[in-house]
Protein backbone atom coordinates (compact mmCIF):
# COMPACT_ATOMS: atom_id res chain seq x y z
CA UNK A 1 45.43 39.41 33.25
CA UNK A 2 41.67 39.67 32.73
CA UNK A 3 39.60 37.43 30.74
CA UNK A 4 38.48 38.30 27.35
CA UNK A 5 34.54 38.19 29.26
CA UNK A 6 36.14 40.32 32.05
CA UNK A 7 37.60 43.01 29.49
CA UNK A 8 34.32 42.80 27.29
CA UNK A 9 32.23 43.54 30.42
CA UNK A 10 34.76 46.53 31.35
CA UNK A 11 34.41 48.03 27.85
CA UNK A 12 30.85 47.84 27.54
CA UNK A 13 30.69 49.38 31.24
CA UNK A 14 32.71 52.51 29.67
CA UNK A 15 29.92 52.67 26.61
CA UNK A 16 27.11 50.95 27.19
CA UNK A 17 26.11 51.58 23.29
CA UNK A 18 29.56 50.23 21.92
CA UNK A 19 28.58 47.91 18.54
CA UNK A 20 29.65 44.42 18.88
CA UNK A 21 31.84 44.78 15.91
CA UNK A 22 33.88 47.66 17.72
CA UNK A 23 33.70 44.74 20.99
CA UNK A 24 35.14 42.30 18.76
CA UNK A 25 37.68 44.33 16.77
CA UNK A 26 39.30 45.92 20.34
CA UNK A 27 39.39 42.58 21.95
CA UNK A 28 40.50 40.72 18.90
CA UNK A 29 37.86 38.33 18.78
CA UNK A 30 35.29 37.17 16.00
CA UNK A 31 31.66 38.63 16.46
CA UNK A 32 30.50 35.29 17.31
CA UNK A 33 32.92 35.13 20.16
CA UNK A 34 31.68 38.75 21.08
CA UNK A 35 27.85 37.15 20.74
CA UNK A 36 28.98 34.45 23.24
CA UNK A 37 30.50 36.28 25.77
CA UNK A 38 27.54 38.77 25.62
CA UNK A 39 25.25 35.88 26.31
CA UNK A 40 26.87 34.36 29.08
CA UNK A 41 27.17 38.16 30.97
CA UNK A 42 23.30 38.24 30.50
CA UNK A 43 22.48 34.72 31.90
CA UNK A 44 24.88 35.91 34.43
CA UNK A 45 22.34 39.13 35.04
CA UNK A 46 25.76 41.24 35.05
CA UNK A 47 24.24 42.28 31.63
CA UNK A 48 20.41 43.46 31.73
CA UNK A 49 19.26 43.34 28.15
CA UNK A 50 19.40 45.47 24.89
CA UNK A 51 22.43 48.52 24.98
CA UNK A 52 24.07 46.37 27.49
CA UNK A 53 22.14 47.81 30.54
CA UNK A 54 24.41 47.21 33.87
CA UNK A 55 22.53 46.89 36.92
CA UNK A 56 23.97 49.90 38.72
CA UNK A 57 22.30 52.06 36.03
CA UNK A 58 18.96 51.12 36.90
CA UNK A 59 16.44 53.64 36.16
CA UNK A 60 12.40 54.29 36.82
CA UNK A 61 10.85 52.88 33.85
CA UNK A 62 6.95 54.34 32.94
CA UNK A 63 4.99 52.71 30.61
CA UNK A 64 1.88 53.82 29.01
CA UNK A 65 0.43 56.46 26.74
CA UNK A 66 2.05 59.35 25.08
CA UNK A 67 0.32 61.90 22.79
CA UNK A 68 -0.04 65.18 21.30
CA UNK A 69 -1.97 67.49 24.03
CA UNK A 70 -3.76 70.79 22.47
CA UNK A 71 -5.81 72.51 25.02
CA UNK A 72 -8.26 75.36 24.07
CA UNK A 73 -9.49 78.28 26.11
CA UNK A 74 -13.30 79.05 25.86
CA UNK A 75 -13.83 83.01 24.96
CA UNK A 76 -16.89 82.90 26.84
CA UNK A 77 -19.62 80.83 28.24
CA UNK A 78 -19.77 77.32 26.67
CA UNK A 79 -23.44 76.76 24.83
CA UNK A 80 -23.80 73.30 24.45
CA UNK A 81 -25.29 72.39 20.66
CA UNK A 82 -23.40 75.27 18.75
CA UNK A 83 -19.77 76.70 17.63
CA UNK A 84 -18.31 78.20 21.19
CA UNK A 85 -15.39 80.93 20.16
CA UNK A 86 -11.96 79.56 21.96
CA UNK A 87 -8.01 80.44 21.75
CA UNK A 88 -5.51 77.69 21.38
CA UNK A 89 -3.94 77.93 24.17
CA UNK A 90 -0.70 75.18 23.84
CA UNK A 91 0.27 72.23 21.96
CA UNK A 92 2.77 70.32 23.61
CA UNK A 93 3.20 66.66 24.04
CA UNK A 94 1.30 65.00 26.33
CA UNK A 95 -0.08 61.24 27.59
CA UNK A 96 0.38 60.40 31.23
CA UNK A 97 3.09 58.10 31.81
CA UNK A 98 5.01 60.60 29.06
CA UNK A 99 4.81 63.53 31.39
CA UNK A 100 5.46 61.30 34.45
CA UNK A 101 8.50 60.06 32.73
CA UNK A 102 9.27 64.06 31.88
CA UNK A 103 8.66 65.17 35.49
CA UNK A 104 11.11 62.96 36.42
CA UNK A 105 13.41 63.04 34.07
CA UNK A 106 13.58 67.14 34.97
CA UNK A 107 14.05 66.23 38.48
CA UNK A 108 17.42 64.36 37.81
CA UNK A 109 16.05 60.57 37.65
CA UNK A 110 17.48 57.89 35.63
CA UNK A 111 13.84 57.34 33.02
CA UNK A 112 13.24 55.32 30.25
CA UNK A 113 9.92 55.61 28.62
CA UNK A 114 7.72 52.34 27.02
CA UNK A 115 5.15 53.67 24.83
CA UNK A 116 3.46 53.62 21.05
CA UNK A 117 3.75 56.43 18.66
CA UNK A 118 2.71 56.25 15.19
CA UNK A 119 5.41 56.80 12.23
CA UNK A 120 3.93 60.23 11.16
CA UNK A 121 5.28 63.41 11.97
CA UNK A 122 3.60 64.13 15.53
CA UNK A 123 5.44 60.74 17.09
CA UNK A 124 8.61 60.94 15.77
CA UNK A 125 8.63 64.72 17.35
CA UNK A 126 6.91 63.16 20.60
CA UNK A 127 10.45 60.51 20.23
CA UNK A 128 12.85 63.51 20.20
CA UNK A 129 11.59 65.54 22.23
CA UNK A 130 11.49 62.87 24.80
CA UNK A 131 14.76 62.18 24.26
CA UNK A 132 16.19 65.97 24.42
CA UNK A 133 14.21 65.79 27.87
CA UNK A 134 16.41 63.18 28.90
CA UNK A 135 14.26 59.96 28.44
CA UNK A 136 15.57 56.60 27.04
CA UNK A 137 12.97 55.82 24.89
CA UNK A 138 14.76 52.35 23.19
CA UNK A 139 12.10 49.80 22.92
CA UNK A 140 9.27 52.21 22.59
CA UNK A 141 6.65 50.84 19.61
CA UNK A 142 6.60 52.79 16.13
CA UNK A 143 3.85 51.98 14.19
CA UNK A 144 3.38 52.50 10.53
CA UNK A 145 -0.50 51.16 9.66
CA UNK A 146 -1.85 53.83 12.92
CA UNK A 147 -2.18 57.72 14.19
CA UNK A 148 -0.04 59.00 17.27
CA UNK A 149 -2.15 59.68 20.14
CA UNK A 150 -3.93 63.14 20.95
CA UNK A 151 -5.45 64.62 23.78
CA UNK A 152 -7.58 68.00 23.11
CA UNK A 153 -8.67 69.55 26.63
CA UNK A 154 -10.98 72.70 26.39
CA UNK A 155 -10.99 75.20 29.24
CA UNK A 156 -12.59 77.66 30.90
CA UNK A 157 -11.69 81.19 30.94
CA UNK A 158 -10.35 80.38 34.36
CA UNK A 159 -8.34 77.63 33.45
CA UNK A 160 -10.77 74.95 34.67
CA UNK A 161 -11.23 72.03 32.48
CA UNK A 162 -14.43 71.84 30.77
CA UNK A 163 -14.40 68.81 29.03
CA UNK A 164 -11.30 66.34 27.11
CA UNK A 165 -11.61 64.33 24.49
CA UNK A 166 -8.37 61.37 24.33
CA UNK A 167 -7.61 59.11 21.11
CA UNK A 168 -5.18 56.87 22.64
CA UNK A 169 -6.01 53.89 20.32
CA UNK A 170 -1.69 52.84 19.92
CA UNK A 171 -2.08 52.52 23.62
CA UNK A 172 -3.64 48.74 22.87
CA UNK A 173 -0.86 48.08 20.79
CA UNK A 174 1.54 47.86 24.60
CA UNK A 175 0.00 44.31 24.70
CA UNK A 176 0.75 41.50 26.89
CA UNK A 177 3.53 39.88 23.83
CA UNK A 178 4.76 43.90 23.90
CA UNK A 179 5.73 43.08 27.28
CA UNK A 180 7.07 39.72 26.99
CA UNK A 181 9.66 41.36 24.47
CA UNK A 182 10.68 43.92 27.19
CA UNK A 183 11.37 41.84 29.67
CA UNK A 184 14.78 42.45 30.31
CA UNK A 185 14.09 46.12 29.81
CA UNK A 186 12.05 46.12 32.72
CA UNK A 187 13.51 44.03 34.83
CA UNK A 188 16.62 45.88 35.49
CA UNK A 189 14.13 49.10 36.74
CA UNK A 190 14.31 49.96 39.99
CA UNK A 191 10.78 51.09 40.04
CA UNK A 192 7.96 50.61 37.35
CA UNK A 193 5.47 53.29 36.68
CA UNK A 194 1.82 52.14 34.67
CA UNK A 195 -1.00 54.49 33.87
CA UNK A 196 -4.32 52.59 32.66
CA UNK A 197 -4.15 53.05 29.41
CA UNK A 198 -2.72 49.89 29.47
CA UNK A 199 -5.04 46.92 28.45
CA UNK A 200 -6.46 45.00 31.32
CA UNK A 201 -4.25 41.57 30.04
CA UNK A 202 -1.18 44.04 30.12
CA UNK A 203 -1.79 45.36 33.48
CA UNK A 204 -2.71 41.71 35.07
CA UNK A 205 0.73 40.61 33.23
CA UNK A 206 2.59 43.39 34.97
CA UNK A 207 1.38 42.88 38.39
CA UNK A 208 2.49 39.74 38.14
CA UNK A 209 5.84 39.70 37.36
CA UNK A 210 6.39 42.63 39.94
CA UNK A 211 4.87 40.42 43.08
CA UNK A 212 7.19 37.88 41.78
CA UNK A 213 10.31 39.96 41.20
CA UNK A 214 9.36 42.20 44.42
CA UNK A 215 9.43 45.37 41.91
CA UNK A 216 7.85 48.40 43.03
CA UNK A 217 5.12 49.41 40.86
CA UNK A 218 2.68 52.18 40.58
CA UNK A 219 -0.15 52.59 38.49
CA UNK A 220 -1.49 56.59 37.84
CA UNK A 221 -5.34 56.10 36.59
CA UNK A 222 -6.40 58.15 33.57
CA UNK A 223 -10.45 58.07 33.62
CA UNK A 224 -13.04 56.75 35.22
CA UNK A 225 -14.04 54.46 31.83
CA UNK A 226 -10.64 52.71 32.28
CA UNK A 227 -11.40 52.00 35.67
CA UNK A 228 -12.50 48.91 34.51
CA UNK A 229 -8.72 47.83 33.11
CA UNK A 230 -7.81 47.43 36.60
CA UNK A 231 -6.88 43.62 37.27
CA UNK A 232 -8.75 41.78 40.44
CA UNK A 233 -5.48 40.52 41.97
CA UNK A 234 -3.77 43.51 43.02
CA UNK A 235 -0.45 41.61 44.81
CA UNK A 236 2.58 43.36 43.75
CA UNK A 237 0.84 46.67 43.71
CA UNK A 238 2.82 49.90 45.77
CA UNK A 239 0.24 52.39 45.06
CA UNK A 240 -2.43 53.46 42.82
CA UNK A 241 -2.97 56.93 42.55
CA UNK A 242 -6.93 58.06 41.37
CA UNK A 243 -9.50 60.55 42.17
CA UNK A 244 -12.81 60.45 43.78
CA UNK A 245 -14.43 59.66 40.91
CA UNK A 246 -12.23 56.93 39.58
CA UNK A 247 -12.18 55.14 42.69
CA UNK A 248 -16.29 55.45 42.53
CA UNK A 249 -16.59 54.05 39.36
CA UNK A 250 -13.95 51.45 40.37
CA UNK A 251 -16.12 50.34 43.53
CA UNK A 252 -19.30 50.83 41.92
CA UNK A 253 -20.81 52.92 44.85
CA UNK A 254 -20.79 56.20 45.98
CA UNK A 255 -17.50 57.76 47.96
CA UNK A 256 -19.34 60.48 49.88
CA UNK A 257 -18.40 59.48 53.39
CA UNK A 258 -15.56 57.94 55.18
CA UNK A 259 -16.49 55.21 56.11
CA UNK A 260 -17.27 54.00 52.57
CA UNK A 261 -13.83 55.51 51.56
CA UNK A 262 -12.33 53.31 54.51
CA UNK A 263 -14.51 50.25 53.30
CA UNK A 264 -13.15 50.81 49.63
CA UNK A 265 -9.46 50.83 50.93
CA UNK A 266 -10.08 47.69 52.91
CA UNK A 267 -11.37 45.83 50.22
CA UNK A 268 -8.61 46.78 47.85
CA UNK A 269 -6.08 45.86 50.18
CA UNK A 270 -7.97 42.21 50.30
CA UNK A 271 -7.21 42.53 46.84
CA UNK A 272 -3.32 42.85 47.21
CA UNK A 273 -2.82 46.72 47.23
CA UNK A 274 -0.26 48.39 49.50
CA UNK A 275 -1.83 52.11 49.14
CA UNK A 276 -4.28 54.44 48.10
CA UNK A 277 -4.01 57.77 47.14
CA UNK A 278 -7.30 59.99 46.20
CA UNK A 279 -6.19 63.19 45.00
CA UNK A 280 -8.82 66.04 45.63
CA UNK A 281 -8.08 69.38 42.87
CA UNK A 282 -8.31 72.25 45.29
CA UNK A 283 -9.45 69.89 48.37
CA UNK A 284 -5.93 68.24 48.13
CA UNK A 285 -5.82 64.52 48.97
CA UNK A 286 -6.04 61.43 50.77
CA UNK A 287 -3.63 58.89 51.48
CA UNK A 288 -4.01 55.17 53.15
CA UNK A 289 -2.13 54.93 56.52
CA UNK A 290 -1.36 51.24 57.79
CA UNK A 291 -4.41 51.65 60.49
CA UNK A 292 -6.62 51.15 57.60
CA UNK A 293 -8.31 54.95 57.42
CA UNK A 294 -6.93 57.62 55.47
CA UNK A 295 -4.84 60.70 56.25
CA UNK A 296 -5.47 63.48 54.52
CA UNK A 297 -3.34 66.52 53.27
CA UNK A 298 -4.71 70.06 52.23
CA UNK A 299 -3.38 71.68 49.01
CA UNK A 300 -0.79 74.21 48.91
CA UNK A 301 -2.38 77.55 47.97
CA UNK A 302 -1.16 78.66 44.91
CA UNK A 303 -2.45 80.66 41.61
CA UNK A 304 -4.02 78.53 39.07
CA UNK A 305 -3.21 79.19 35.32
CA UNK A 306 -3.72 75.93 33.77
CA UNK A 307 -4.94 72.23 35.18
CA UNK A 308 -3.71 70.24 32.66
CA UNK A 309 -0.70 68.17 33.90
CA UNK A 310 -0.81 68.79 37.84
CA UNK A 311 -2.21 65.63 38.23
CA UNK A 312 0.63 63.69 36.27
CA UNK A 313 2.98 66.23 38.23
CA UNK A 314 1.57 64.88 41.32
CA UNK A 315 2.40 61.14 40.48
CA UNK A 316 5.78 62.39 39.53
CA UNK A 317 6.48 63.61 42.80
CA UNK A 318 4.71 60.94 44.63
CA UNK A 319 7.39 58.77 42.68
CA UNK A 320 10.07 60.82 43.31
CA UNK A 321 9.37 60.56 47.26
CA UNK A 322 8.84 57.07 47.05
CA UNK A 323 12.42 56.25 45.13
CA UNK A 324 14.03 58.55 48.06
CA UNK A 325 12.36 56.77 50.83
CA UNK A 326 9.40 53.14 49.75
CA UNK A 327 8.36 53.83 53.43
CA UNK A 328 7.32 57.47 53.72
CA UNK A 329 3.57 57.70 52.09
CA UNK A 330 2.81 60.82 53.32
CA UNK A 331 6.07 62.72 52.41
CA UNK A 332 5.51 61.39 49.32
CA UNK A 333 2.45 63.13 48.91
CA UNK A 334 3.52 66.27 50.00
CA UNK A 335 6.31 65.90 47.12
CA UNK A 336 3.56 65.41 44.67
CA UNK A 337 1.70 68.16 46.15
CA UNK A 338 4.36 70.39 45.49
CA UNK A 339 5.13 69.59 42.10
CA UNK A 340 1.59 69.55 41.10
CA UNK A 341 1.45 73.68 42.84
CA UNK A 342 4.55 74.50 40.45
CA UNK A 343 2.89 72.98 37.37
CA UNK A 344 -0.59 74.55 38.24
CA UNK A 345 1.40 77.83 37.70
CA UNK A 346 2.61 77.50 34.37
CA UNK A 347 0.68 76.70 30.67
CA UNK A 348 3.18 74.29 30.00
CA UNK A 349 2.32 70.00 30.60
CA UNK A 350 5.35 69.60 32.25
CA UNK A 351 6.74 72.86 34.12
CA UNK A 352 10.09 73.62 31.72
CA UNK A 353 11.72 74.72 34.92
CA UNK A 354 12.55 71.62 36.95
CA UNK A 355 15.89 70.49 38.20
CA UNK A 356 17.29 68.36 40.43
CA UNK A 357 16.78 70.50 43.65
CA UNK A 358 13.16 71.14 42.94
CA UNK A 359 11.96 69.34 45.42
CA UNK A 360 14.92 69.75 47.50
């Protein structure tokens, strides 16, 4: 006959949410026998942390910011110094590791979601929709004394972005003790996804315990001010995924040629990197080959109705390809090429469309 342990472990495998008074009360033990048991299976690692996580559940976990996105259409030609005439266009939620985690969430991936919302109206509706998406969002942050995040984007009448103003101030809040509490969230992913709104003690803190758990992480940059958040050592590091600019402002010296762009690679992978993507808008992208120059891959053509959230689309896909096979780069890319072409199509953040054979 099984063990009380061994029939604990089997029920929580059924329901992973089960209360440890309905544990104790079908097994016929006290709660502190329940406690005990539970303890052991987690020392054991056959138990991997809060709602009784079992290893063969293990999902992509993104952390970073989430927010309320509101993008505005100009009516005509901006004038600089005066009141421009514009259209709301959406308001949707928004915050790149958020639509990351959507993206793949839409495309059938196990995804649970660390971020900071505030405990006002505009996070708790950026918690539930997340979780009617299909995100685990236990162990997010909810913050009473602060604002949930917002992004306001205003366009041109061609759906070009103009200029973007982000207030991602909660995003400091995913702090370096934020992650220590986590820790057994995160271990049990199978693949950890960071965008830079991260603080730079976070980030280093990350790396770290990726290199030393062999974890494969990405980190998605989010401007070229946060460049700067970027940690020296770099070990542990699958990919980052920037643009032109970002990796300038990263370097500190103009990207115009390739040999500076091979130079740049070469000294990040002295750093500890793996690989490099530079996305490119229209031009499409570039991606680090083991030779130590880049490939490159042209854009798919495709009608452009809104920018906002092709580039998070991208690093879904890029992801995505990476979870189906760590050693492909460049069919990764083309993954994120194509998902960023589907969401360039739409108004909507995250293209409401996605399934599991998407990318198929």
């Amino acid at each position: 006959m099984p063990s009380k342990k061994e029939q604990l472990l089997e029920l929580i495998r059924n329901n992973p949410f089960i209360s440890q008074q309905d544990l104790a009360q079908q097994l016929g033990l006290s709660r502190s026998a329940v406690a005990g048991h539970i303890a052991a299976l987690t020392r054991e690692r056959q138990l991997l942390g809060r709602a009784y996580i079992l290893p063969q559940r293990s999902p992509l976990l993104c952390i970073g910011g989430a927010n309320i996105d509101r993008k505005l259409s100009s009516l005509s030609p901006i004038r600089p110094g005066t009141s421009n005439p514009a259209r709301l266009v959406k308001e949707s939620p928004g915050g790149v590791a958020r639509n990351i985690a959507e993206n793949l969430a839409r495309l059938g991936l196990p995804v649970q979601l660390l971020t900071a919302v505030g405990l006002d109206a505009t996070g708790q509706g950026l918690l539930a929709q997340a979780q009617a998406a299909g995100l685990d969002t236990s162990g997010s942050l909810q913050i009473a004394d602060a604002a949930t995040g917002s992004y306001t984007a205003v366009l041109d009448a061609d759906g070009q972005m103009l200029v973007a103003l982000a207030h991602m101030e909660l995003a400091e809040r995913l702090s370096p003790d934020f992650l220590r509490s986590t820790a057994a969230q995160r271990a049990q992913a199978r693949m950890l996804i960071a965008d830079l709104n991260l603080p730079a003690e976070s980030l280093a803190l990350l790396l770290a315990e990726a290199h030393a758990a062999g974890q494969p992480t990405v980190l998605v940059a989010v401007s070229e001010p946060k460049m700067d958040r970027l940690p020296e050592q770099l070990q542990g590091l699958r990919c980052l995924v920037l643009n032109l600019g970002e990796l300038e402002a990263l370097i500190g010296a103009p990207m115009k040629s390739a040999t500076a762009r091979n130079q740049a690679l070469a000294a990040l992978r002295e750093r500890g990197l793996q690989d490099l993507v530079i996305t490119q808008g229209r031009a499409g992208l570039l991606y680090s080959r083991p030779d130590g120059r880049f490939g490159s891959l042209a854009a798919p053509p495709t009608e452009v109705l809104d920018v906002t959230g092709a580039g998070d689309a991208f690093a879904a896909g890029l992801c995505h390809g990476l979870d189906r096979d760590p050693e492909d780069l460049e069919a990764a890319c083309h993954q994120g090429l194509r998902l960023a072409a589907l969401t360039l199509q739409t108004t909507a953040t995250v293209h409401p469309d996605l399934s599991p054979t998407t990318l198929d």
